[in-house]
N, C-alpha and C. Protein backbone atom coordinates (compact mmCIF):
# COMPACT_ATOMS: atom_id res chain seq x y z
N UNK A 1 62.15 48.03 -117.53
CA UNK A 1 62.64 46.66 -117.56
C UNK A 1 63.79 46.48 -116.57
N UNK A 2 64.87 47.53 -116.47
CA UNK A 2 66.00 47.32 -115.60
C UNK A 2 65.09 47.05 -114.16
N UNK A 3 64.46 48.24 -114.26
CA UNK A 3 63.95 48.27 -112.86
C UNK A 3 63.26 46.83 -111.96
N UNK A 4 62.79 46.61 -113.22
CA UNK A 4 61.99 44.92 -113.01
C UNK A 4 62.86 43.49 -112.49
N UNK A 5 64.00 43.83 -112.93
CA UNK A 5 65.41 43.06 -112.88
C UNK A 5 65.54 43.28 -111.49
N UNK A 6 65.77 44.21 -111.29
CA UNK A 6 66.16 44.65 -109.81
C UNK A 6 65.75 44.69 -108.81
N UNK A 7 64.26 44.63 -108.69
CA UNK A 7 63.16 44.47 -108.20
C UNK A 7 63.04 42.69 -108.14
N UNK A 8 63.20 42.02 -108.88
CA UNK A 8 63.60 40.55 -108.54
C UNK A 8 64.65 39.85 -107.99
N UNK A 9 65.44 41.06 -108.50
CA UNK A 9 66.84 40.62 -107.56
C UNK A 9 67.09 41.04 -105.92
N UNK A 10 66.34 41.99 -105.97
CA UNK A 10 66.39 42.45 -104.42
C UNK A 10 65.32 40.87 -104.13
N UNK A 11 64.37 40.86 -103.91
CA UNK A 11 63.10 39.89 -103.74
C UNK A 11 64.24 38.59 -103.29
N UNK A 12 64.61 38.15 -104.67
CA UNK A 12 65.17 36.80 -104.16
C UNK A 12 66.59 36.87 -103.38
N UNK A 13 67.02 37.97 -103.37
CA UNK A 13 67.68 37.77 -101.98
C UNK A 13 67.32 37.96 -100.69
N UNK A 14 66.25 38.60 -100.80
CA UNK A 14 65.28 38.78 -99.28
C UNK A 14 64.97 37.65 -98.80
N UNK A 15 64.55 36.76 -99.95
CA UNK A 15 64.13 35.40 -99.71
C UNK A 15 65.14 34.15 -99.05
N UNK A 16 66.18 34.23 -100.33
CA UNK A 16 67.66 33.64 -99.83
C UNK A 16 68.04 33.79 -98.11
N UNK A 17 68.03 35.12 -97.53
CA UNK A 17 68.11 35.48 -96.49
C UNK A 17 67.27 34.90 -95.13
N UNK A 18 66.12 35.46 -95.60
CA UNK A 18 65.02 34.92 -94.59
C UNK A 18 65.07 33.11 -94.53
N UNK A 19 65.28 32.62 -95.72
CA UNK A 19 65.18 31.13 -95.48
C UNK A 19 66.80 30.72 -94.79
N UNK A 20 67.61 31.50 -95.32
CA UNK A 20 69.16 31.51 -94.32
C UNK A 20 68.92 31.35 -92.83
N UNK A 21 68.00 32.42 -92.56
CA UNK A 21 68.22 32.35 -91.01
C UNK A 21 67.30 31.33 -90.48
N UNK A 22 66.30 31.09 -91.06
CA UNK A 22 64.96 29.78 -90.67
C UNK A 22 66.09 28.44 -90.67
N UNK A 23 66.68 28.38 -91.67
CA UNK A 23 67.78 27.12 -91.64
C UNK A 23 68.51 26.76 -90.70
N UNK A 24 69.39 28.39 -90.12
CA UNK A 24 70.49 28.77 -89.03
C UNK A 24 69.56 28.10 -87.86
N UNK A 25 68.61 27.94 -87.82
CA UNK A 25 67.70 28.27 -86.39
C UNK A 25 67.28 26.92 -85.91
N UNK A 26 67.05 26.31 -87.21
CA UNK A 26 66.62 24.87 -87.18
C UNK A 26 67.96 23.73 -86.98
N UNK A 27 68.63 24.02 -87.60
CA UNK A 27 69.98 23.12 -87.57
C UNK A 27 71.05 23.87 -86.36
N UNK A 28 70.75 24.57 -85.17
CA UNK A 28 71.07 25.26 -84.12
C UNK A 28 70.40 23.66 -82.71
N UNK A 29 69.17 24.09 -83.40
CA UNK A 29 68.60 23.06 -82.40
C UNK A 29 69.36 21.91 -81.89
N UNK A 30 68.96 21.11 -80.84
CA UNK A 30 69.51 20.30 -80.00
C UNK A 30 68.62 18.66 -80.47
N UNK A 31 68.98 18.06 -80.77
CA UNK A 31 68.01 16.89 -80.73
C UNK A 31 67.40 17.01 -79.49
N UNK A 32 67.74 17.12 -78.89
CA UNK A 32 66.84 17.21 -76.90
C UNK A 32 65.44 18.39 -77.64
N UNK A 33 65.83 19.57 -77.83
CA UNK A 33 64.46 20.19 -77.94
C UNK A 33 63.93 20.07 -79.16
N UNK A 34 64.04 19.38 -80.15
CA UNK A 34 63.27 18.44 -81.38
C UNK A 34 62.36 17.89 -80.65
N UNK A 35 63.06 16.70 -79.67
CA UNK A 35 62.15 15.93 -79.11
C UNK A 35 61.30 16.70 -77.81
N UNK A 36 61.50 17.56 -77.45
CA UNK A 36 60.99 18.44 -76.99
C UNK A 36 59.47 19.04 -77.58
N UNK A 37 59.73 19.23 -78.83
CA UNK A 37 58.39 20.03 -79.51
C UNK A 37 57.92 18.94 -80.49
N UNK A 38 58.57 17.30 -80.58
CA UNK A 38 57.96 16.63 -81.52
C UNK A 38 58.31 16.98 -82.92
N UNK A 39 59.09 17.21 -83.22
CA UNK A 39 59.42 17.56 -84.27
C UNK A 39 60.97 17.05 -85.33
N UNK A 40 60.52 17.17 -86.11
CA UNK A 40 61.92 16.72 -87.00
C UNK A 40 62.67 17.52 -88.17
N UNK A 41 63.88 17.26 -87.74
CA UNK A 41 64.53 18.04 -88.53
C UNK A 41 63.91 18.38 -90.13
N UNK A 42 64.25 17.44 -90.63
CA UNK A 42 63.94 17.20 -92.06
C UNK A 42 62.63 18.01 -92.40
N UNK A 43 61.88 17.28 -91.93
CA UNK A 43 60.53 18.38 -91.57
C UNK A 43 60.16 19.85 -91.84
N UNK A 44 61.28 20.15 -90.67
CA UNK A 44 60.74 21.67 -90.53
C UNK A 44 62.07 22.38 -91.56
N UNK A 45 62.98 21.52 -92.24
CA UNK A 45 63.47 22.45 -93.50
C UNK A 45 62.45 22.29 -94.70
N UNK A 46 61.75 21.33 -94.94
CA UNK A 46 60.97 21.45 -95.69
C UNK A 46 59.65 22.58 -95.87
N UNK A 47 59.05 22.81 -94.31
CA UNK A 47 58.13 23.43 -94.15
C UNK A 47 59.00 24.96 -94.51
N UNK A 48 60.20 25.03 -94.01
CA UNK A 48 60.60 26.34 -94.14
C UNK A 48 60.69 26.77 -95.47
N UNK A 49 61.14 25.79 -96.21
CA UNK A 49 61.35 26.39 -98.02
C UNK A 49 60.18 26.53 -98.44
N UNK A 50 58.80 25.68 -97.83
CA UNK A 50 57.63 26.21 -98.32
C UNK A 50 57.25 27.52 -98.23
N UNK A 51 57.57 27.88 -96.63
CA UNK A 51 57.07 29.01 -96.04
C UNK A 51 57.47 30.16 -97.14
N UNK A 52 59.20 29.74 -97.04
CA UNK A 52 59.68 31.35 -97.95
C UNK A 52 59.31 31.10 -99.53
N UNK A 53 59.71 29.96 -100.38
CA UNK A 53 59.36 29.88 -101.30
C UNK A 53 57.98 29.53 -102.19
N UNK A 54 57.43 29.04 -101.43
CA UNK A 54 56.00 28.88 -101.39
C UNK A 54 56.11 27.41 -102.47
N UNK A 55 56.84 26.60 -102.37
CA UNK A 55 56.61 25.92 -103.42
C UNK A 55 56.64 24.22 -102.91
């Protein structure tokens, strides 16, 4: 059981992390290269919490 704990706790900080830096990366951007790739902010934080969280 501990182990199971811990094993979720590592997980959701892997997760925490990986969606940290997808965030860092997106809100880095320039409105110039948004409009560059067509894209929108709002957007692609959404797609990102899907990506890591699947939800």
């Amino acid at each position: 059981m501990f182990s199971t704990l811990i094993n979720t706790t590592r997980d959701r900080i892997a997760k925490r992390r990986h969606y940290n830096r997808l965030v860092d990366e997106i809100m880095g951007m320039t409105s110039r290269d948004l409009a560059d790739i067509n894209g929108s902010r709002a957007d692609m934080l959404q797609h990102a919490y899907r990506e890591v969280y699947g939800k």
